[in-house]
Protein backbone atom coordinates (compact mmCIF):
# COMPACT_ATOMS: atom_id res chain seq x y z
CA UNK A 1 -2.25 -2.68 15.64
CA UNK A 2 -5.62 -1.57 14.10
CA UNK A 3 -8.73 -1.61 16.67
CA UNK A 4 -11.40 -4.07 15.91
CA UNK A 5 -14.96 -1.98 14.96
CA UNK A 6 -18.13 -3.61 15.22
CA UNK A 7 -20.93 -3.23 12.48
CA UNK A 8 -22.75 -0.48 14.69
CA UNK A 9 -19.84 1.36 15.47
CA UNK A 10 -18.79 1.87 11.79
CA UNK A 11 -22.38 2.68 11.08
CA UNK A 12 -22.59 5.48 13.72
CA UNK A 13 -19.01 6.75 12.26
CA UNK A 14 -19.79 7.19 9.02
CA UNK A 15 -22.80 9.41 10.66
CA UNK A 16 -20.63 10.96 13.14
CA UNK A 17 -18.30 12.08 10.35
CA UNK A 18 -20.50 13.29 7.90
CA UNK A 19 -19.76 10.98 5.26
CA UNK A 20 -21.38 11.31 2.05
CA UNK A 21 -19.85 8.35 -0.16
CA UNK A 22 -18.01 5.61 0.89
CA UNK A 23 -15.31 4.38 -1.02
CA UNK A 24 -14.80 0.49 -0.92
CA UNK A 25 -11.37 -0.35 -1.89
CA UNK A 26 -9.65 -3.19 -3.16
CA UNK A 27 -6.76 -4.33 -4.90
CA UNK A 28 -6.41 -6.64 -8.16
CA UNK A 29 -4.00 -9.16 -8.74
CA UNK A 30 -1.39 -6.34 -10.36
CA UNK A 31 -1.68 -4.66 -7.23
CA UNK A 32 -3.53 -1.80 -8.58
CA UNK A 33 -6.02 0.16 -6.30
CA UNK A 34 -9.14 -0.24 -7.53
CA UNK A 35 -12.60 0.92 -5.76
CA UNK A 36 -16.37 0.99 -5.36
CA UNK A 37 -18.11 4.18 -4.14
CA UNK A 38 -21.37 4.00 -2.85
CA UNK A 39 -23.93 6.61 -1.20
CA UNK A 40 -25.02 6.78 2.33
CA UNK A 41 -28.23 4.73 1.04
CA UNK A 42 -26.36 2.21 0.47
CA UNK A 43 -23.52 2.35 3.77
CA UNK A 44 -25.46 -0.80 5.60
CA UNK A 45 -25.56 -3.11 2.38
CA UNK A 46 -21.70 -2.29 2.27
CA UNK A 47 -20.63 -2.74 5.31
CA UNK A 48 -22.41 -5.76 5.58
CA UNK A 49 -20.36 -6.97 2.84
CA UNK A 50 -23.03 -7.10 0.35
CA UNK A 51 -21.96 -4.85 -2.43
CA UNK A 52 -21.10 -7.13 -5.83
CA UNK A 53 -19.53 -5.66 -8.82
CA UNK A 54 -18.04 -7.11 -12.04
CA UNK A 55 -15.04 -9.37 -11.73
CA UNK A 56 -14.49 -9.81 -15.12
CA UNK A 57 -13.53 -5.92 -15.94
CA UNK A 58 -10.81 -6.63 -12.84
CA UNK A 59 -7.50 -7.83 -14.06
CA UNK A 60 -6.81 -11.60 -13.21
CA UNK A 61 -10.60 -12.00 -10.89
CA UNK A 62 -13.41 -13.89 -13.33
CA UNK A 63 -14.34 -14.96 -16.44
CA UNK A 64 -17.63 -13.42 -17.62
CA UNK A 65 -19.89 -16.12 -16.89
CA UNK A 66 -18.99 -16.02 -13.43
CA UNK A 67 -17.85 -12.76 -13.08
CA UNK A 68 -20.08 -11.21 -9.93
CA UNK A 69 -18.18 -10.72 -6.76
CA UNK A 70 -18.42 -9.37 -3.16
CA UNK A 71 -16.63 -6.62 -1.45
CA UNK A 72 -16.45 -8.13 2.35
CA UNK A 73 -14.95 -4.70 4.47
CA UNK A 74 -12.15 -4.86 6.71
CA UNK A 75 -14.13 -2.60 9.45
CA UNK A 76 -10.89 -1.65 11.34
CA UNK A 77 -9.30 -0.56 7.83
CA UNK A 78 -12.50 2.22 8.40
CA UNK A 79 -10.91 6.10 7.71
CA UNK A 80 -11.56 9.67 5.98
CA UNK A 81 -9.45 10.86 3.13
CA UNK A 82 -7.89 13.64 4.72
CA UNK A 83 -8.41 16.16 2.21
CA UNK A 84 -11.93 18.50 1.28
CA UNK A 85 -13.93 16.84 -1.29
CA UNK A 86 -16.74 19.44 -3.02
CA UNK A 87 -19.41 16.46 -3.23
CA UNK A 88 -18.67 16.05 0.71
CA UNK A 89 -16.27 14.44 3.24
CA UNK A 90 -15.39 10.63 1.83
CA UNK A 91 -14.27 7.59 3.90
CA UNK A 92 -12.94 4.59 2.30
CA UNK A 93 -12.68 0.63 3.88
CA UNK A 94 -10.52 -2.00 2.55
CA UNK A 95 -12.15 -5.07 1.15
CA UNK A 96 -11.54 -8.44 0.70
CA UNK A 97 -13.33 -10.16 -2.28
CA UNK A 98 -15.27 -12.99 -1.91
CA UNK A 99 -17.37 -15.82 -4.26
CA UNK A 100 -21.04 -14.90 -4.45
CA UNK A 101 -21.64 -18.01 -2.50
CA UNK A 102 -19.37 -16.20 0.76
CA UNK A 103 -16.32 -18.26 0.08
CA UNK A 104 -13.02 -16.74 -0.10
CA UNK A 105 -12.00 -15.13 -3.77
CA UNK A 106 -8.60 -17.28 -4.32
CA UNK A 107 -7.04 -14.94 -6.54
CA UNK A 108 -7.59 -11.98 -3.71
CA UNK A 109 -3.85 -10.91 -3.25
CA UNK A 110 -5.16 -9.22 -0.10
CA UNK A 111 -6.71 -13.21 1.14
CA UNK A 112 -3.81 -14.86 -0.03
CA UNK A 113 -1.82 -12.58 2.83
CA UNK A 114 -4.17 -13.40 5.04
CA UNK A 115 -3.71 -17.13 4.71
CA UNK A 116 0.17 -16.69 4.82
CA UNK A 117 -0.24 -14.89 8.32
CA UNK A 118 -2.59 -17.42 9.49
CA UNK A 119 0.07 -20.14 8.74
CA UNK A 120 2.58 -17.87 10.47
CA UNK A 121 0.46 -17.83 13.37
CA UNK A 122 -0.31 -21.45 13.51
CA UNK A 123 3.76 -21.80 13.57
CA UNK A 124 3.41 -19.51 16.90
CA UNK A 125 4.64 -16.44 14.36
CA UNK A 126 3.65 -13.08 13.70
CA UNK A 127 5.67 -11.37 10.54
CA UNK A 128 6.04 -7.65 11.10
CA UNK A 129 7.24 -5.15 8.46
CA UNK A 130 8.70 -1.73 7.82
CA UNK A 131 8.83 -0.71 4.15
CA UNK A 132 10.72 2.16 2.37
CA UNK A 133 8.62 3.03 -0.23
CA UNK A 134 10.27 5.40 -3.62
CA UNK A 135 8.46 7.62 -6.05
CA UNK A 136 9.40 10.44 -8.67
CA UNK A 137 7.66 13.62 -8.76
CA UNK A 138 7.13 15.08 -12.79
CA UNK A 139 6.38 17.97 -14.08
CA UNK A 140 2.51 18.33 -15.51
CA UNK A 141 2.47 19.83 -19.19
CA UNK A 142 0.15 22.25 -19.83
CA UNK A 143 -2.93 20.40 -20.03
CA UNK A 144 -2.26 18.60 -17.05
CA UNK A 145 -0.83 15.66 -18.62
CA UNK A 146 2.75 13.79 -17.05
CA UNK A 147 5.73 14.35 -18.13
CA UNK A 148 9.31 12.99 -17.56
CA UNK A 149 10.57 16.21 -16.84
CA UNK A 150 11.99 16.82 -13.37
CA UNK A 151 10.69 19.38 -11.05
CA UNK A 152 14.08 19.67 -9.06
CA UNK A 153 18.35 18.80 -9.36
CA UNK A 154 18.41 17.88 -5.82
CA UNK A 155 20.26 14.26 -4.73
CA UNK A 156 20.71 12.39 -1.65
CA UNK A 157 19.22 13.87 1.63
CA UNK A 158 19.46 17.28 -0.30
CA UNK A 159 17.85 20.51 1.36
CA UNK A 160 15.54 23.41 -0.62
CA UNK A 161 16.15 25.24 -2.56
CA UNK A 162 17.60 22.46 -4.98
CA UNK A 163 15.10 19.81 -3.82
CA UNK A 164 11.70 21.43 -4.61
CA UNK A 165 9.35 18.67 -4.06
CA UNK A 166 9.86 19.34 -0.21
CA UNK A 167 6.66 20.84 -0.16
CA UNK A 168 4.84 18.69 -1.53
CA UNK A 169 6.17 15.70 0.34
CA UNK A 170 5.42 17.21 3.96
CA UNK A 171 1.88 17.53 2.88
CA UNK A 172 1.89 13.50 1.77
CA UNK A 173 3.08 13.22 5.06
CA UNK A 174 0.54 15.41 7.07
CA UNK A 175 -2.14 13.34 4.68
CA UNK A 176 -0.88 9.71 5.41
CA UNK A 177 -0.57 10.83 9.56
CA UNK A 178 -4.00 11.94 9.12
CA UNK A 179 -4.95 8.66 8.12
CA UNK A 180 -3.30 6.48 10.77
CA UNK A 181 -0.01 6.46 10.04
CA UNK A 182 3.11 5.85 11.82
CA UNK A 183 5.80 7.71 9.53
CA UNK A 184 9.18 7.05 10.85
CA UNK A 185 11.31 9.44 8.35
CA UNK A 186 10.60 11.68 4.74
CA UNK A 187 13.65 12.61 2.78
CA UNK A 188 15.15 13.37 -0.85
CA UNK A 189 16.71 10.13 -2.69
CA UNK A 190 19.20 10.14 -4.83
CA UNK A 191 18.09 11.05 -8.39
CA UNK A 192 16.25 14.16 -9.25
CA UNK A 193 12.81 14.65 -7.87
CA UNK A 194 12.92 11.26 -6.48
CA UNK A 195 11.50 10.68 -2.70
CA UNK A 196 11.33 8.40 -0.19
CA UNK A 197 8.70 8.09 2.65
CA UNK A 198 9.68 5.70 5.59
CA UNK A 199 6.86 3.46 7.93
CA UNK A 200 7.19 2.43 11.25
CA UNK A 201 7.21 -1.42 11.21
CA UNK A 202 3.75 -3.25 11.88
CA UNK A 203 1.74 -6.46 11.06
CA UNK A 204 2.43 -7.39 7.77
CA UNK A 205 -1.08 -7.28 6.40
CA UNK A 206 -1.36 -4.05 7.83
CA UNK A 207 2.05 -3.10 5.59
CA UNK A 208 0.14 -3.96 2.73
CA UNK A 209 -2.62 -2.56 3.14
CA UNK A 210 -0.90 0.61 4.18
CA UNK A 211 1.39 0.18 1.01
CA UNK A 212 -1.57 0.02 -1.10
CA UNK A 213 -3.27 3.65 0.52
CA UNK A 214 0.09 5.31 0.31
CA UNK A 215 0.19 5.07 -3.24
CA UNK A 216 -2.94 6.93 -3.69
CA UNK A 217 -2.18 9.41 -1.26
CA UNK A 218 1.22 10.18 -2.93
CA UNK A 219 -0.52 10.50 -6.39
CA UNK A 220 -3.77 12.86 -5.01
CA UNK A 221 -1.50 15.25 -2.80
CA UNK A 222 1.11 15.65 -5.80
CA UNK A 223 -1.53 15.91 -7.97
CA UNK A 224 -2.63 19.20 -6.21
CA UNK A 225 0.84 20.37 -6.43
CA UNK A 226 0.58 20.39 -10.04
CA UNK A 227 3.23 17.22 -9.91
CA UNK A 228 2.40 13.49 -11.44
CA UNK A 229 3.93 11.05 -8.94
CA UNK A 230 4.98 7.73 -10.10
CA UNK A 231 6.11 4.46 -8.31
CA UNK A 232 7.60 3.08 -11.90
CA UNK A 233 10.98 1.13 -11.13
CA UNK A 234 13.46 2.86 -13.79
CA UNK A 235 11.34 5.75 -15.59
CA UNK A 236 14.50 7.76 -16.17
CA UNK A 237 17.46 5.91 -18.31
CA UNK A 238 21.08 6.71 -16.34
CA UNK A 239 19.28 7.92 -13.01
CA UNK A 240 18.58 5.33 -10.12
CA UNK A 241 15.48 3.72 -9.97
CA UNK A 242 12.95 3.58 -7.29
CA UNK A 243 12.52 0.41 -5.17
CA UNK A 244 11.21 -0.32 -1.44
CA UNK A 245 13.36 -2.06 1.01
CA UNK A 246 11.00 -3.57 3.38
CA UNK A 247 12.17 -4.84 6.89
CA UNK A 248 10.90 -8.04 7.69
CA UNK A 249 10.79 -9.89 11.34
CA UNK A 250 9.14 -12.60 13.39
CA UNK A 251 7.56 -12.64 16.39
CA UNK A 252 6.70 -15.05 19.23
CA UNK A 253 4.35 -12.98 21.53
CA UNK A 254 6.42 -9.68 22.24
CA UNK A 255 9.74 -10.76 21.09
CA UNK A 256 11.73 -10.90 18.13
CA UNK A 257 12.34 -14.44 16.92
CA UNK A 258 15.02 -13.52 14.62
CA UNK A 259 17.54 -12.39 17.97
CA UNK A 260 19.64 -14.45 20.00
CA UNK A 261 21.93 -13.38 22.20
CA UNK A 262 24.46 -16.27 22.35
CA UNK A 263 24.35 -17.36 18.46
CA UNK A 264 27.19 -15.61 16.30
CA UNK A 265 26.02 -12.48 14.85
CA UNK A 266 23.06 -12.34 17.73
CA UNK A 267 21.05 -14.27 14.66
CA UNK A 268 18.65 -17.13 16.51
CA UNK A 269 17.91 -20.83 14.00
CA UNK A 270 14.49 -19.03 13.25
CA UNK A 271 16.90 -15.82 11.56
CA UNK A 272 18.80 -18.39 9.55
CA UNK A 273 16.29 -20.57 8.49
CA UNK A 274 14.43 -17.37 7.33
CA UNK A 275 17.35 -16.05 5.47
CA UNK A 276 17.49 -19.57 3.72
CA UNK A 277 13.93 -19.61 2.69
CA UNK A 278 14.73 -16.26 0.81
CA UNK A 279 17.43 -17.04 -1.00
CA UNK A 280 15.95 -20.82 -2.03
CA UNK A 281 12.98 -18.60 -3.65
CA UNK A 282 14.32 -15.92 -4.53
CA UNK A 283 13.83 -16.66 -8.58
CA UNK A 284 10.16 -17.43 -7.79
CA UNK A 285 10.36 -13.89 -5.43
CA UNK A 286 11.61 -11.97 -8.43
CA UNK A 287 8.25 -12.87 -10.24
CA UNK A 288 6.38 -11.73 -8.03
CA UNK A 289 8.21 -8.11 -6.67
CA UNK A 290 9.27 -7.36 -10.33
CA UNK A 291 6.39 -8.07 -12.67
CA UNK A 292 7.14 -5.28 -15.26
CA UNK A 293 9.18 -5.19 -17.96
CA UNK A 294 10.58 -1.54 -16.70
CA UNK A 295 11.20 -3.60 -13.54
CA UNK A 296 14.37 -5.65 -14.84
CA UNK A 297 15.89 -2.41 -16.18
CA UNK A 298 16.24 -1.18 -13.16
CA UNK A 299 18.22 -4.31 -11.79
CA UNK A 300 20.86 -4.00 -14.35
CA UNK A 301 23.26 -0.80 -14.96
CA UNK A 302 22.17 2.67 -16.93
């Protein structure tokens, strides 16, 4: 669980650490990271949630005649990028977005979560989750651009010298434990250069939100390996593709809702009823969790 920072206390961090931009990040409906930086002149205005930008350049926020929005921080999402920057050290919040007239932004994938856990909660639920996140590692050419060429031949829990993005993946690690993290487990998958990079479980809107960093971790720290990482489903025909099994549980209080002791399988009404909600919705699931076209190639063989 995050801690809670007041106003003043992110204020005096940002002073404390010698921040010199601050990056606000968000997320648009795609799931893509996007971000505001701003200068320490402007470190009250944005953590008092008063930084607007464009919401019609954002996929799926605002038309243009209504397209100003607000970036309202997440104070306990407050942390450093763990890596030198020459302008100066950077810290970055998450946002939410909101209306300019301080309602919630309905199409915020990040408030839509919110509301879900807020249901949860009023249910006497908490959802917890552990995802396994998957990712390639190219080859750059040589003007930096990606390739599909594969930087190792290694497989499945494979050791150096055949998997040669090891490297490379202890340093995403270092960077994400740097960050907060709780990384449970870092190995080799099964097709060439492909990795996987396992969290401890946690609230689920902390998941996301740690889903959402991770991905620009993995790209920065394999960037300065001279690698392009990638989080496409199926980029190579006749290899596996890359997905992220993501352990999911409730809780009442301090104890798993999904357990019983005395039900067949140890699986309480709550665990079955959960399991049936899933498979009821799992066509309108698929939408959402496979949104690409690459994505269906990857549920069907080659």
């Amino acid at each position: 669980m995050l801690k809670k920072l007041t106003r003043n206390e992110v204020l005096r961090r940002l002073k404390e650490d010698d921040v010199h931009f601050l990056r606000l990040q968000f997320t648009d409906i795609m799931g893509i990271n996007k971000n505001v930086e701003v200068p320490p002149s402007e470190f009250t205005k944005a953590v008092d949630g008063q930084i607007m930008f464009d919401g019609s350049s954002v996929e799926g926020f605002a038309r243009i005649e209504e397209s100003d929005m607000l970036l309202k921080p997440d104070l306990s999402t407050y942390a450093l990028l763990p890596w030198p920057e020459p302008q100066g050290r950077v810290a970055r919040i998450i946002c939410d977005i909101y209306n300019p007239d301080g309602t919630p932004f309905p199409g915020c994938p990040r408030g839509v979560l919110k509301r879900m856990c807020e249901k949860a909660k009023s249910l006497g639920f908490t959802m917890q989750a552990g995802p396994e996140p998957e990712f390639f590692l190219f080859l750059r050419g040589e003007n930096g651009e990606p390739t599909a060429r594969t930087h190792d031949s290694g497989g499945y829990f494979d050791l150096t010298p055949i998997d040669q993005g090891e490297d490379a993946r202890r340093a995403i690690v270092v960077a994400l434990n740097a960050m907060g993290f709780s990384v449970e487990a870092a190995h080799h998958e099964v097709a060439p250069a492909q990795h996987e990079i396992d969290f401890r479980h946690r609230p689920a809107l902390e998941c996301a939100d740690a889903i959402a960093t991770f991905r620009f971790v993995v790209r920065k720290v394999a960037m300065d390996f001279g690698l392009h990482a990638t989080f496409m489903p199926k980029p190579i025909f006749g290899e596996n593709g890359s997905g992220m099994h993501t352990h999911q549980s409730l809780f009442k209080g301090e104890k798993n809702a999904f357990f019983d002791p005395d039900e067949s399988y140890h699986l309480s009404d709550v665990a079955r009823h959960y399991l049936g909600g899933l498979l009821k919705f799992a066509p309108e699931i698929t939408l959402v969790l496979n949104q690409w076209v690459n994505s269906y190639k990857r549920l069907v063989p080659g």
